[in-house]
PDB file of N, CA and C in Angstrom:
ATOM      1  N   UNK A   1     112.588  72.929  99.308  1.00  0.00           N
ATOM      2  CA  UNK A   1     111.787  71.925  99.969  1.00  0.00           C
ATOM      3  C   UNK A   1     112.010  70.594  99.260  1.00  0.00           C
ATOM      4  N   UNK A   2     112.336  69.847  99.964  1.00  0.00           N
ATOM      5  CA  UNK A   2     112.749  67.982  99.653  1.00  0.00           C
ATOM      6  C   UNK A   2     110.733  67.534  99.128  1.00  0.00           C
ATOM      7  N   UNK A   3     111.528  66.662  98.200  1.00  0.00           N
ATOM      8  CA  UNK A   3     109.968  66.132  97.435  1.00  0.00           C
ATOM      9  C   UNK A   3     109.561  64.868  98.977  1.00  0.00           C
ATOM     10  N   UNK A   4     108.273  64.973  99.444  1.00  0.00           N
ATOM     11  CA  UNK A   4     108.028  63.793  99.805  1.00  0.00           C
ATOM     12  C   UNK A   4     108.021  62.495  99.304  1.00  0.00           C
ATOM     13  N   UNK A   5     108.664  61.397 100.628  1.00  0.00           N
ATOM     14  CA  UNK A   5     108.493  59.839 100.008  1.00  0.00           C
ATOM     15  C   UNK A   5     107.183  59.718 100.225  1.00  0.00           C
ATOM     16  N   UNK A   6     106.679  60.634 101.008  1.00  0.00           N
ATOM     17  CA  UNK A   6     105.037  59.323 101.734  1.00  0.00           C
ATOM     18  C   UNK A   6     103.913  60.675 101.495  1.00  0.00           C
ATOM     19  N   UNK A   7     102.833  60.293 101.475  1.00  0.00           N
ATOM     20  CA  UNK A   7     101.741  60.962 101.978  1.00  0.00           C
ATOM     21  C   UNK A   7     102.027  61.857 102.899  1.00  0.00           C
ATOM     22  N   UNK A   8     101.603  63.464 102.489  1.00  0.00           N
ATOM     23  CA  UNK A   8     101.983  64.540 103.394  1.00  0.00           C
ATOM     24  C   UNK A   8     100.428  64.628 104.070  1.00  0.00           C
ATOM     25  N   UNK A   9     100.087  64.860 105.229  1.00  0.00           N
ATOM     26  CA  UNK A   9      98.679  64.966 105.758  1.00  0.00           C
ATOM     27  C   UNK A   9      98.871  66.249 106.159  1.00  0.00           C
ATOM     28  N   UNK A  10      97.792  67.258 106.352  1.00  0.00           N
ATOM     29  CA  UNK A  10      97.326  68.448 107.309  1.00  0.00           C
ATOM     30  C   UNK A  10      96.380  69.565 107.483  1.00  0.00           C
ATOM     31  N   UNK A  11      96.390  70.451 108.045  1.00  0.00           N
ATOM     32  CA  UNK A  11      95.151  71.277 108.065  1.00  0.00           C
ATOM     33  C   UNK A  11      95.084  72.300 107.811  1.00  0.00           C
ATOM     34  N   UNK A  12      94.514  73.076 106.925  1.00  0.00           N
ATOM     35  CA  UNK A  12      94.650  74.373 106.728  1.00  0.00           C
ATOM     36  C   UNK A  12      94.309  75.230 107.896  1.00  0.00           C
ATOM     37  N   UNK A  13      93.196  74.541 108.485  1.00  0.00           N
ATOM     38  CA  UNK A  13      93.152  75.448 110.134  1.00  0.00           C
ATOM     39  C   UNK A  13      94.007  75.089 111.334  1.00  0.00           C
ATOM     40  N   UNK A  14      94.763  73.999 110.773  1.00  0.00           N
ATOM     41  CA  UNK A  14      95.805  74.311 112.447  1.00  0.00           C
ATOM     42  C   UNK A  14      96.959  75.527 112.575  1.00  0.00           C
ATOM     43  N   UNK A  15      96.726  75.698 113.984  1.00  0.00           N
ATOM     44  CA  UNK A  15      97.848  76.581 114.396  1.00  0.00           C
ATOM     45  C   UNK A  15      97.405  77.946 113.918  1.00  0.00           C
ATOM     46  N   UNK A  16      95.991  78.518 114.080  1.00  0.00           N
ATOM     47  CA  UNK A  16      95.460  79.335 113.813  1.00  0.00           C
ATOM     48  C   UNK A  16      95.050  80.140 114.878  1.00  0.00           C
ATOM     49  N   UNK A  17      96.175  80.068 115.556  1.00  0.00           N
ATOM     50  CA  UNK A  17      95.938  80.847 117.117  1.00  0.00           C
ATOM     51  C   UNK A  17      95.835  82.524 117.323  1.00  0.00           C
ATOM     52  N   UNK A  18      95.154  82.962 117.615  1.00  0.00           N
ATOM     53  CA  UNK A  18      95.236  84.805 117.183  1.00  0.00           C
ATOM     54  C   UNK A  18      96.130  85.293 118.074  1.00  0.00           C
ATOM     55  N   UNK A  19      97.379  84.829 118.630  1.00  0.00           N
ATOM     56  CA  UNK A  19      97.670  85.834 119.331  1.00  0.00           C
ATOM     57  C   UNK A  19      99.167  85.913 118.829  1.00  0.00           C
ATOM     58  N   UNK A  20      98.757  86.228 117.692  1.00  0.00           N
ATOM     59  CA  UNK A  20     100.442  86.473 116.938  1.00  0.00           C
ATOM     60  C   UNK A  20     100.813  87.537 116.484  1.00  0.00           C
ATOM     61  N   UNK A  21     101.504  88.620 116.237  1.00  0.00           N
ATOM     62  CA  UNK A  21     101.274  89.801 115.905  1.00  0.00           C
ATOM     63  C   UNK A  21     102.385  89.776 114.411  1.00  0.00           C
ATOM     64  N   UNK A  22     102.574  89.053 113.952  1.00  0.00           N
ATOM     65  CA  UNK A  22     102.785  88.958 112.336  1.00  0.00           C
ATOM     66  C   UNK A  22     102.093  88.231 112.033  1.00  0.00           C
ATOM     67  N   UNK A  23     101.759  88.291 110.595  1.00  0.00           N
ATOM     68  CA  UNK A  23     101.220  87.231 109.524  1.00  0.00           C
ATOM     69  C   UNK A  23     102.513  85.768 109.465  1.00  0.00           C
ATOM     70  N   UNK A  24     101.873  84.530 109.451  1.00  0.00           N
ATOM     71  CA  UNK A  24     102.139  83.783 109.084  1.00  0.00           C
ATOM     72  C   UNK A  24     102.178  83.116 107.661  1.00  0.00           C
ATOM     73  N   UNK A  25     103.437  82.927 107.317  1.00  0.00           N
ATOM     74  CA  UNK A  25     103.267  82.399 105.922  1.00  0.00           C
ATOM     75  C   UNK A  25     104.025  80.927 105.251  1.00  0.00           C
ATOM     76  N   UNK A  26     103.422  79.712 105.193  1.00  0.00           N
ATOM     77  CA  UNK A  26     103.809  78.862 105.280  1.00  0.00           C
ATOM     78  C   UNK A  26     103.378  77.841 103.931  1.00  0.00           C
ATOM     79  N   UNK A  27     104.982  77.358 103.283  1.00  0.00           N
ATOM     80  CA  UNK A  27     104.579  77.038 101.982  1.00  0.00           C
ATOM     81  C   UNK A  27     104.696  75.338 102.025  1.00  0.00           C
ATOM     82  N   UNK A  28     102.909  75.135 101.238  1.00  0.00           N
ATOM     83  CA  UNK A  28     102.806  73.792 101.705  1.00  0.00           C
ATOM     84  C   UNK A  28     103.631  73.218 100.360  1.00  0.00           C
ATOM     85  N   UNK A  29     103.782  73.728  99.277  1.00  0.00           N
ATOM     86  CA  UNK A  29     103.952  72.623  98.076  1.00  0.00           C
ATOM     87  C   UNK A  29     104.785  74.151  97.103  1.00  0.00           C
ATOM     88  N   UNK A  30     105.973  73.210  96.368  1.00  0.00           N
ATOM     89  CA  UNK A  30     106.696  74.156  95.496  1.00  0.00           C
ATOM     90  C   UNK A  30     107.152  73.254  94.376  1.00  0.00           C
ATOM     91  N   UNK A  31     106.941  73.752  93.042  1.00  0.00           N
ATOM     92  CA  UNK A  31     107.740  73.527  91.893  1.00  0.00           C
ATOM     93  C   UNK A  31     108.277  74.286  91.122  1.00  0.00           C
ATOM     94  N   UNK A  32     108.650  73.676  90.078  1.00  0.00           N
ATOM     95  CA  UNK A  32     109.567  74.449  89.161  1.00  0.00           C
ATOM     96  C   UNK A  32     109.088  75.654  88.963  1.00  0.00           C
ATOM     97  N   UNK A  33     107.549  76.001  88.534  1.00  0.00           N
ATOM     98  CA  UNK A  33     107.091  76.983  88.205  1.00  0.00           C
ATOM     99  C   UNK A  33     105.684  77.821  89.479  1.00  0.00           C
ATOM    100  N   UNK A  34     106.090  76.929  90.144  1.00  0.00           N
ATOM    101  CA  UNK A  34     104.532  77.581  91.235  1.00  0.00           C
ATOM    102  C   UNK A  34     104.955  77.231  92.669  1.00  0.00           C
ATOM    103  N   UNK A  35     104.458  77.943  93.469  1.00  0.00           N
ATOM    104  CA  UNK A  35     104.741  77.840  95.086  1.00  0.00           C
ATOM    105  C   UNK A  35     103.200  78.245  95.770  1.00  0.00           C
ATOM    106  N   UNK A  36     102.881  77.002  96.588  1.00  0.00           N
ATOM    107  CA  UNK A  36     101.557  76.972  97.330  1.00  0.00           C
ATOM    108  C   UNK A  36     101.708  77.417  98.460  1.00  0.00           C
ATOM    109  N   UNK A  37     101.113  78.588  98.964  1.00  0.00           N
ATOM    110  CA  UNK A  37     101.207  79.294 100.021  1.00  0.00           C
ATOM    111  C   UNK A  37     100.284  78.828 101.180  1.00  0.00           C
ATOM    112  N   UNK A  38     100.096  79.409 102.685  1.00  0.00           N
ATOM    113  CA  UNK A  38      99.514  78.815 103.261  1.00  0.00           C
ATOM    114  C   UNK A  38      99.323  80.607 104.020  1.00  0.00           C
ATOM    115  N   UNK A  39      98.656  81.189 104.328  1.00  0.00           N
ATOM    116  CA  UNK A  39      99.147  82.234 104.958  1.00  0.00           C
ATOM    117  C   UNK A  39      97.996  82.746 106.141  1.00  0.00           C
ATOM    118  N   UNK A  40      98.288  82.773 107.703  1.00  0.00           N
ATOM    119  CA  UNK A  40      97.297  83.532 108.034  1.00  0.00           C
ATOM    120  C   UNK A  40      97.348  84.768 108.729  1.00  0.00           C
ATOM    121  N   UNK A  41      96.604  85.791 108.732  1.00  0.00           N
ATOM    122  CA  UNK A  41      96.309  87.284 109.286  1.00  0.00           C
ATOM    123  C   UNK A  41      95.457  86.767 109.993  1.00  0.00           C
ATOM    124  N   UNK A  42      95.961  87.605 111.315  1.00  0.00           N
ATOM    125  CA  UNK A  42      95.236  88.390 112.486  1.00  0.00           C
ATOM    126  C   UNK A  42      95.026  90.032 112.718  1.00  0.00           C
ATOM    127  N   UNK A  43      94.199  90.368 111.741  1.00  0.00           N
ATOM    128  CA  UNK A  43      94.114  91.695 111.739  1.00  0.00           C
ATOM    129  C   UNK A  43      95.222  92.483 110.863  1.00  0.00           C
ATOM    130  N   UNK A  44      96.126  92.036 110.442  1.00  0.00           N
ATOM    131  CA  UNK A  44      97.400  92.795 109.561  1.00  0.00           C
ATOM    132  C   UNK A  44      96.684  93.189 108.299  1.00  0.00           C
ATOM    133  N   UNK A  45      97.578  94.443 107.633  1.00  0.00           N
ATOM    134  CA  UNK A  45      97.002  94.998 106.577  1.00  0.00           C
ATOM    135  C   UNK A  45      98.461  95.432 105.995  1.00  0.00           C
ATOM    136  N   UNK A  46      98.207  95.570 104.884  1.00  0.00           N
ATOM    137  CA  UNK A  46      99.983  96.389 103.982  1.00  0.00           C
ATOM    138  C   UNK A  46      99.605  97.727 104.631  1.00  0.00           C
ATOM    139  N   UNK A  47     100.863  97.833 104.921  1.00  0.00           N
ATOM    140  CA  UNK A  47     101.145  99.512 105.694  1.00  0.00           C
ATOM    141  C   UNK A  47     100.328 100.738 104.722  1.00  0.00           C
ATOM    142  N   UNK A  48      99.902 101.562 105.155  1.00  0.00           N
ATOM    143  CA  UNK A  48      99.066 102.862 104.464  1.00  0.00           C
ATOM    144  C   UNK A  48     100.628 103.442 103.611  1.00  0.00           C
ATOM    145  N   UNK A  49      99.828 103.391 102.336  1.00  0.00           N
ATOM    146  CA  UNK A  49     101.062 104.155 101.266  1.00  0.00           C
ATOM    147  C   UNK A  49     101.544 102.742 100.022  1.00  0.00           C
ATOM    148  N   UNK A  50     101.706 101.689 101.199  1.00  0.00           N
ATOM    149  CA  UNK A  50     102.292 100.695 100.333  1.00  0.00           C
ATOM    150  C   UNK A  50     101.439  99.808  98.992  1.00  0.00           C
ATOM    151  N   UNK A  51     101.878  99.258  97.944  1.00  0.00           N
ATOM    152  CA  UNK A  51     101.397  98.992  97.435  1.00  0.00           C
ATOM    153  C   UNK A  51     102.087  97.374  96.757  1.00  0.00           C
ATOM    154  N   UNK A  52     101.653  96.457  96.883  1.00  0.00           N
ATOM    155  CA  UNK A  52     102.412  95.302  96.271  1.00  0.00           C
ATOM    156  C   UNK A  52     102.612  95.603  94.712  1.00  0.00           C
ATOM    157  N   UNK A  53     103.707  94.825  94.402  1.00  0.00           N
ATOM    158  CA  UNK A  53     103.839  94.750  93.079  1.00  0.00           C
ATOM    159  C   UNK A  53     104.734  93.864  93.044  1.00  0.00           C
ATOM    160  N   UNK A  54     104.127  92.196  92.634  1.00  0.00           N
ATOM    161  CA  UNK A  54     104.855  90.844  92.298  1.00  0.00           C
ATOM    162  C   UNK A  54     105.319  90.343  90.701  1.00  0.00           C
ATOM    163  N   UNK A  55     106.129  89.920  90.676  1.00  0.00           N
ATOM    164  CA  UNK A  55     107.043  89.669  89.238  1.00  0.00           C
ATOM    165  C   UNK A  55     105.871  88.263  89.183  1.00  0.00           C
ATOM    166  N   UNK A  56     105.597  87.686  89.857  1.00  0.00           N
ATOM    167  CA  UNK A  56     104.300  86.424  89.658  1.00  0.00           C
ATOM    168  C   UNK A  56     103.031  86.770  89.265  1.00  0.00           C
ATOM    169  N   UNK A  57     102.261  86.171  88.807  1.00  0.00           N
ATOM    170  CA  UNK A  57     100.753  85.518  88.659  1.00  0.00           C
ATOM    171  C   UNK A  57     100.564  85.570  90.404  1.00  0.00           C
ATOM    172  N   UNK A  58      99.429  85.835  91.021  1.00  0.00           N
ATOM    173  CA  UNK A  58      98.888  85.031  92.748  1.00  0.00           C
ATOM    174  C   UNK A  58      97.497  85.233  92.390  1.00  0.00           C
ATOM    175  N   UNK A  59      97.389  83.710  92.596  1.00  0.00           N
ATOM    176  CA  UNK A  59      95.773  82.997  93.051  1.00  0.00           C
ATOM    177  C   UNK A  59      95.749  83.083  94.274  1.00  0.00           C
ATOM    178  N   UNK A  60      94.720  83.853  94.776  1.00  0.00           N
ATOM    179  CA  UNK A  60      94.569  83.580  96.105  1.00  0.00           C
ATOM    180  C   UNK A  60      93.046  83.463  96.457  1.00  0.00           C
ATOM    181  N   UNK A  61      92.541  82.486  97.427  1.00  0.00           N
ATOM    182  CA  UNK A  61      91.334  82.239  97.872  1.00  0.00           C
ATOM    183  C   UNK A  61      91.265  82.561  99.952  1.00  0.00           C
ATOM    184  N   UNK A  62      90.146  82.537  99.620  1.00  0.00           N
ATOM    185  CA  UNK A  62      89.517  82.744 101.481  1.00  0.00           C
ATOM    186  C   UNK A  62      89.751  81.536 101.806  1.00  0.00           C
ATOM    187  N   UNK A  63      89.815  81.237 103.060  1.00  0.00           N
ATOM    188  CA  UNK A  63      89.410  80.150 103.440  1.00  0.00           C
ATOM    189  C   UNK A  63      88.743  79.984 104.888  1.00  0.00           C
ATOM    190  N   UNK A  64      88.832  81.468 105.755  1.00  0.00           N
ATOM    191  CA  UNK A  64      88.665  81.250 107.218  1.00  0.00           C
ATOM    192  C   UNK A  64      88.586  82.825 106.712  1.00  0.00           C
ATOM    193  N   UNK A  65      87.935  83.231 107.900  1.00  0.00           N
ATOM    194  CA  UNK A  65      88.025  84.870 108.001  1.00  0.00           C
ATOM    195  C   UNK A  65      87.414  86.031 107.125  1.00  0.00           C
ATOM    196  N   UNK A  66      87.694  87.226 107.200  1.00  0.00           N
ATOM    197  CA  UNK A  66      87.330  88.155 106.037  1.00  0.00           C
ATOM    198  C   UNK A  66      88.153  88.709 105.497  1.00  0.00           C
ATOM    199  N   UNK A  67      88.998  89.365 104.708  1.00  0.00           N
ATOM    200  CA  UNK A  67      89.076  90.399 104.026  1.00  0.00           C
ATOM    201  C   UNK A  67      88.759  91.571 103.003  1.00  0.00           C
ATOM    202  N   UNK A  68      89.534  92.619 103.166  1.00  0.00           N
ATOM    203  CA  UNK A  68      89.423  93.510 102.242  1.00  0.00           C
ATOM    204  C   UNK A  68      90.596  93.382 101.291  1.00  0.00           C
ATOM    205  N   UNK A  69      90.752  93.339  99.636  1.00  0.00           N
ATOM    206  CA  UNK A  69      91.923  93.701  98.879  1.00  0.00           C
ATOM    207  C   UNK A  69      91.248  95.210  98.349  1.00  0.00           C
ATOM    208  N   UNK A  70      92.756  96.066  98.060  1.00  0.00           N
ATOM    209  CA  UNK A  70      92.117  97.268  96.810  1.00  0.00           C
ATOM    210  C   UNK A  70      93.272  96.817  95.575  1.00  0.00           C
ATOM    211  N   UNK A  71      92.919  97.248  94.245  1.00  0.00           N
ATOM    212  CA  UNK A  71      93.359  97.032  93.721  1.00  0.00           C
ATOM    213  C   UNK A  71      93.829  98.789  93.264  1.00  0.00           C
ATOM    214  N   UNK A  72      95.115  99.043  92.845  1.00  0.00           N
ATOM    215  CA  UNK A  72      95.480 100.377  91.722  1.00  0.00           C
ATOM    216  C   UNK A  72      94.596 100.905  91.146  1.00  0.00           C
ATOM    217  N   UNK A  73      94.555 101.674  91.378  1.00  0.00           N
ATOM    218  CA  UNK A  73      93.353 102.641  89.751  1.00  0.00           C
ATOM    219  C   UNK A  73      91.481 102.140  90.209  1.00  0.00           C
ATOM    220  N   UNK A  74      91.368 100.912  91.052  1.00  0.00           N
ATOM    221  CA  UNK A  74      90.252 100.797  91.066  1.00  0.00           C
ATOM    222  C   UNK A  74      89.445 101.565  92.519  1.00  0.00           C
ATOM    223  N   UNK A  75      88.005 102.768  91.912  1.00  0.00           N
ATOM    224  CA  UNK A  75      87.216 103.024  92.949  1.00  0.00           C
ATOM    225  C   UNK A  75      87.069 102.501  94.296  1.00  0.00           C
ATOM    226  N   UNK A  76      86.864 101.028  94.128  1.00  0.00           N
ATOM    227  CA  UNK A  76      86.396 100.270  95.295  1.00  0.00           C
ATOM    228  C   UNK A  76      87.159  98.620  95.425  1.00  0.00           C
ATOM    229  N   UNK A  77      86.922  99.049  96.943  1.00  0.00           N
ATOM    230  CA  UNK A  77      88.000  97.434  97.320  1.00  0.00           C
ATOM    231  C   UNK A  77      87.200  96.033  96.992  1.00  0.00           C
ATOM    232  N   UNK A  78      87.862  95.153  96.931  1.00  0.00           N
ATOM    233  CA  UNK A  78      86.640  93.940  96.908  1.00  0.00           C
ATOM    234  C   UNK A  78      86.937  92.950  98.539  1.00  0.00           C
ATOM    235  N   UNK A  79      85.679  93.274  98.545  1.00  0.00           N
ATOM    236  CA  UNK A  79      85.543  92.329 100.073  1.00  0.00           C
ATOM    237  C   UNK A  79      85.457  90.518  99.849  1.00  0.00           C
ATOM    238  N   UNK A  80      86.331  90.020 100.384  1.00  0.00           N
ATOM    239  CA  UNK A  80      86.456  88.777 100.427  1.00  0.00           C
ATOM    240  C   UNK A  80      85.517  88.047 102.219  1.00  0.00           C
ATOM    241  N   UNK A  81      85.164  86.779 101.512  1.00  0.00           N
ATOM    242  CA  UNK A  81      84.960  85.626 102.783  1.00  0.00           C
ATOM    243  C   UNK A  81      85.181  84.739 102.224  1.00  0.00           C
ATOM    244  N   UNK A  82      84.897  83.394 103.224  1.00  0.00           N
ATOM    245  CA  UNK A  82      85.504  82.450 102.844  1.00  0.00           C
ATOM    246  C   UNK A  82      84.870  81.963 101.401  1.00  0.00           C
ATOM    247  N   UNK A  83      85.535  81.102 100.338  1.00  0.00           N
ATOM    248  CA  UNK A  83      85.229  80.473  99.182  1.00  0.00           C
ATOM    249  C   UNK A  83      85.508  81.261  98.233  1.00  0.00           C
ATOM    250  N   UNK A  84      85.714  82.782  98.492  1.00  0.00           N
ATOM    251  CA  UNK A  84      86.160  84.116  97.220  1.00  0.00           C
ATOM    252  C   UNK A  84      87.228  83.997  97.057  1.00  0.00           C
ATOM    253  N   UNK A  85      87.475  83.889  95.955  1.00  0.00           N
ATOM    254  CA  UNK A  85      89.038  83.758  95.282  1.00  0.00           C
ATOM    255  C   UNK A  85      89.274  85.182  94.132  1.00  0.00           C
ATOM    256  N   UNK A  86      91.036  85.208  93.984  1.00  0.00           N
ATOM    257  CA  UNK A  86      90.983  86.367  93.242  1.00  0.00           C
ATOM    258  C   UNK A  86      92.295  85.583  92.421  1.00  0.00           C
ATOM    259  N   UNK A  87      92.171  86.129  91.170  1.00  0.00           N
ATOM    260  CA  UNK A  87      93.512  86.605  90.114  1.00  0.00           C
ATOM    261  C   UNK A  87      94.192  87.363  90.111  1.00  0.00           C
ATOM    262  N   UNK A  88      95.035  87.760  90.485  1.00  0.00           N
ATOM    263  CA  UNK A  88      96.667  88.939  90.600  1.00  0.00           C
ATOM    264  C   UNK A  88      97.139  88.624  89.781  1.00  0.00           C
ATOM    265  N   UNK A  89      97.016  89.384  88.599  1.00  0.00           N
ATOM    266  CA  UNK A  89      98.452  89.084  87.488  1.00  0.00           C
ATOM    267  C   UNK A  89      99.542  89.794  88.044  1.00  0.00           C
ATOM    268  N   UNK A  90     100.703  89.673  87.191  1.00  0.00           N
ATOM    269  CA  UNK A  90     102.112  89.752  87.660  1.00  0.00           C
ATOM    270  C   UNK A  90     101.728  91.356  87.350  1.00  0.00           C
ATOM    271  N   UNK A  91     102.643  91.824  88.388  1.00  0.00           N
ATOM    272  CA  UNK A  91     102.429  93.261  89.134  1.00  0.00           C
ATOM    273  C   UNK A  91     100.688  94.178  88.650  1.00  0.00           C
ATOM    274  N   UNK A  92     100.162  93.525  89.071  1.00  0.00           N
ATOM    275  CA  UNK A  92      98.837  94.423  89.355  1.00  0.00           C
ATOM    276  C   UNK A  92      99.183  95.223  90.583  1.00  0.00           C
ATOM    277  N   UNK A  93      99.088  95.943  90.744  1.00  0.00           N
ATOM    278  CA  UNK A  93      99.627  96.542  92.279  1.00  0.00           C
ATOM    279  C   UNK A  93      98.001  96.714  93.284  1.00  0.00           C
ATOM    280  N   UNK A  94      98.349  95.693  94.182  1.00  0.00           N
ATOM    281  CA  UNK A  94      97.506  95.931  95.217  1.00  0.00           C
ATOM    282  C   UNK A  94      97.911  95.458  96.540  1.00  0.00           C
ATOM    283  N   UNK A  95      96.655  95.606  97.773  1.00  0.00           N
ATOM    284  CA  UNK A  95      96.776  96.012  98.580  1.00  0.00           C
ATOM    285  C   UNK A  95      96.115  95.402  99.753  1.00  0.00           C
ATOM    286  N   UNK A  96      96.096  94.910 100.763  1.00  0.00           N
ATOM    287  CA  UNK A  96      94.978  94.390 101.780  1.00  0.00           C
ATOM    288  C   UNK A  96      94.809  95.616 102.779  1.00  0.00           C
ATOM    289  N   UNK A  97      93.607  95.849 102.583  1.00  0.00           N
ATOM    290  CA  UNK A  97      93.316  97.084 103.244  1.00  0.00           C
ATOM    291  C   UNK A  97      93.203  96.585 104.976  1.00  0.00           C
ATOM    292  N   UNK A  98      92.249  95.727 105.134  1.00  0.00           N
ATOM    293  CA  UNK A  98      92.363  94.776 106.235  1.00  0.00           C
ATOM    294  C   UNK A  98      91.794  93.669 106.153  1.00  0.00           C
ATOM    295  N   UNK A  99      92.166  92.951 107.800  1.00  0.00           N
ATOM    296  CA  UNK A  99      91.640  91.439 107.725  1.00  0.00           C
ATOM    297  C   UNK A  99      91.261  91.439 108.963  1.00  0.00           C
ATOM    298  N   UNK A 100      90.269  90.419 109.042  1.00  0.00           N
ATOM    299  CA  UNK A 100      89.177  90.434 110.333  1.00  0.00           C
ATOM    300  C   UNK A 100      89.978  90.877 111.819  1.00  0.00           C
ATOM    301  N   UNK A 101      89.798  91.333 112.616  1.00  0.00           N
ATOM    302  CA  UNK A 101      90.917  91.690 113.855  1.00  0.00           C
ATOM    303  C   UNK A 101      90.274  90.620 114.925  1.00  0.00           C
ATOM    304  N   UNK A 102      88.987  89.864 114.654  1.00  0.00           N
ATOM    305  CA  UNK A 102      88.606  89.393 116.038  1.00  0.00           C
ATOM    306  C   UNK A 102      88.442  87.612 115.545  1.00  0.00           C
ATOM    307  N   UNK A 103      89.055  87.537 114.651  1.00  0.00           N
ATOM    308  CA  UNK A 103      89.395  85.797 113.765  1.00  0.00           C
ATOM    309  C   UNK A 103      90.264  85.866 112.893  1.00  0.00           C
ATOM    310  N   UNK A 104      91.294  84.850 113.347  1.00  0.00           N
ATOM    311  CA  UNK A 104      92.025  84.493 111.857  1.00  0.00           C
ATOM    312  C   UNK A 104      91.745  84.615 110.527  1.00  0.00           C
ATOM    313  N   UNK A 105      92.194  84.950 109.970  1.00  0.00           N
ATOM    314  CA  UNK A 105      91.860  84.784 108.458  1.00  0.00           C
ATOM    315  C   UNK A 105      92.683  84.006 107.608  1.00  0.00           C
ATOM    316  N   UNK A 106      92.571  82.898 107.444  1.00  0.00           N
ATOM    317  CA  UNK A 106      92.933  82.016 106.407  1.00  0.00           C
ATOM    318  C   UNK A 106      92.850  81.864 104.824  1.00  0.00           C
ATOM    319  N   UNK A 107      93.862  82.099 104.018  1.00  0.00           N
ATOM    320  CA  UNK A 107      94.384  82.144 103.087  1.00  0.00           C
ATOM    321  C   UNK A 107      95.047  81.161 101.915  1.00  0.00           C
ATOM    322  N   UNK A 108      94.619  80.937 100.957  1.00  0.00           N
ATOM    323  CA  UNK A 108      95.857  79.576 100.103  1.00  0.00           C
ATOM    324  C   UNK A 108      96.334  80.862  99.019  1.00  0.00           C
ATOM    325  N   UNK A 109      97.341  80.759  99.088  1.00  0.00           N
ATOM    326  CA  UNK A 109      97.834  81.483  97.395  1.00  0.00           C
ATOM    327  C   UNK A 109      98.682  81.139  96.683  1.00  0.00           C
ATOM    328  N   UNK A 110      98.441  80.686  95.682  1.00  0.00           N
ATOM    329  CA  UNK A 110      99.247  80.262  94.316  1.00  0.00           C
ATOM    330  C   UNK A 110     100.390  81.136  93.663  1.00  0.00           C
ATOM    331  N   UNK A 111     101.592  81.297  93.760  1.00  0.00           N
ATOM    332  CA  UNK A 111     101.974  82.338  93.002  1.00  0.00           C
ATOM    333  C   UNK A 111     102.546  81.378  91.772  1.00  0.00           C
ATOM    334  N   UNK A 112     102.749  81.788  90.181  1.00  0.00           N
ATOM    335  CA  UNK A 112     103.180  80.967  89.321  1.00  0.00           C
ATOM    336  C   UNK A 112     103.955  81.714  88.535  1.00  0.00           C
ATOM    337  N   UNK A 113     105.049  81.807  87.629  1.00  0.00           N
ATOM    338  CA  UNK A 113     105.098  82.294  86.323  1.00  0.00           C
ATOM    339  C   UNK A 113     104.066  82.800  85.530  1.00  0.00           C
ATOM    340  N   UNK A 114     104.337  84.082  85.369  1.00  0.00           N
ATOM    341  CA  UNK A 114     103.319  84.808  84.670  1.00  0.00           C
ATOM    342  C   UNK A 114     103.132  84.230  82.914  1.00  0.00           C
TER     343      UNK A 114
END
């Protein structure tokens, strides 16, 4: 991504249309060491079985919508809405169990060097 000359403007809720059947993932800002994510679910979840596991750090916050994450090894999932943010260290292995099916769910996530 080319550095801007001017003032970048926009919305975290545009183009938040539900009738998409992938997740959208769209990176507003990148540097040397971090990439600002933009991402939204309509109901998508990591496939049953799967489990993430990132070589990054991910900050990620609510911003629209609900979710569920589970994390490895832990009893219980943590339910997200908007303003809940989480810490992912580099390969915590987890999981989005789901995300709202009847609203977007809006997302920012940070991934950085661990």
């Amino acid at each position: 991504m080319d550095k801007p000359t001017a003032p970048t403007v926009g919305s975290l809720l545009a183009h938040t249309e539900s009738d998409f059947d992938e997740e959208v993932f769209d990176t507003l800002l990148e540097g040397g060491r971090f990439r600002l994510l933009r991402i939204v679910s309509n109901g998508q979840a990591t496939p049953e079985g799967v489990w993430l596991d990132q070589d990054d750090d991910e900050w990620v916050v609510l911003i629209k919508g609900a979710a569920m994450l589970r994390i490895d090894g832990e009893a219980k999932a943590h339910a997200l809405t908007p303003g809940d943010w989480m810490l992912l260290p580099a390969h915590c292995r987890h999981r989005v169990e789901w995300t709202a099916p009847d609203q977007p769910t809006v997302w920012l996530a940070l991934h950085s060097d661990p």
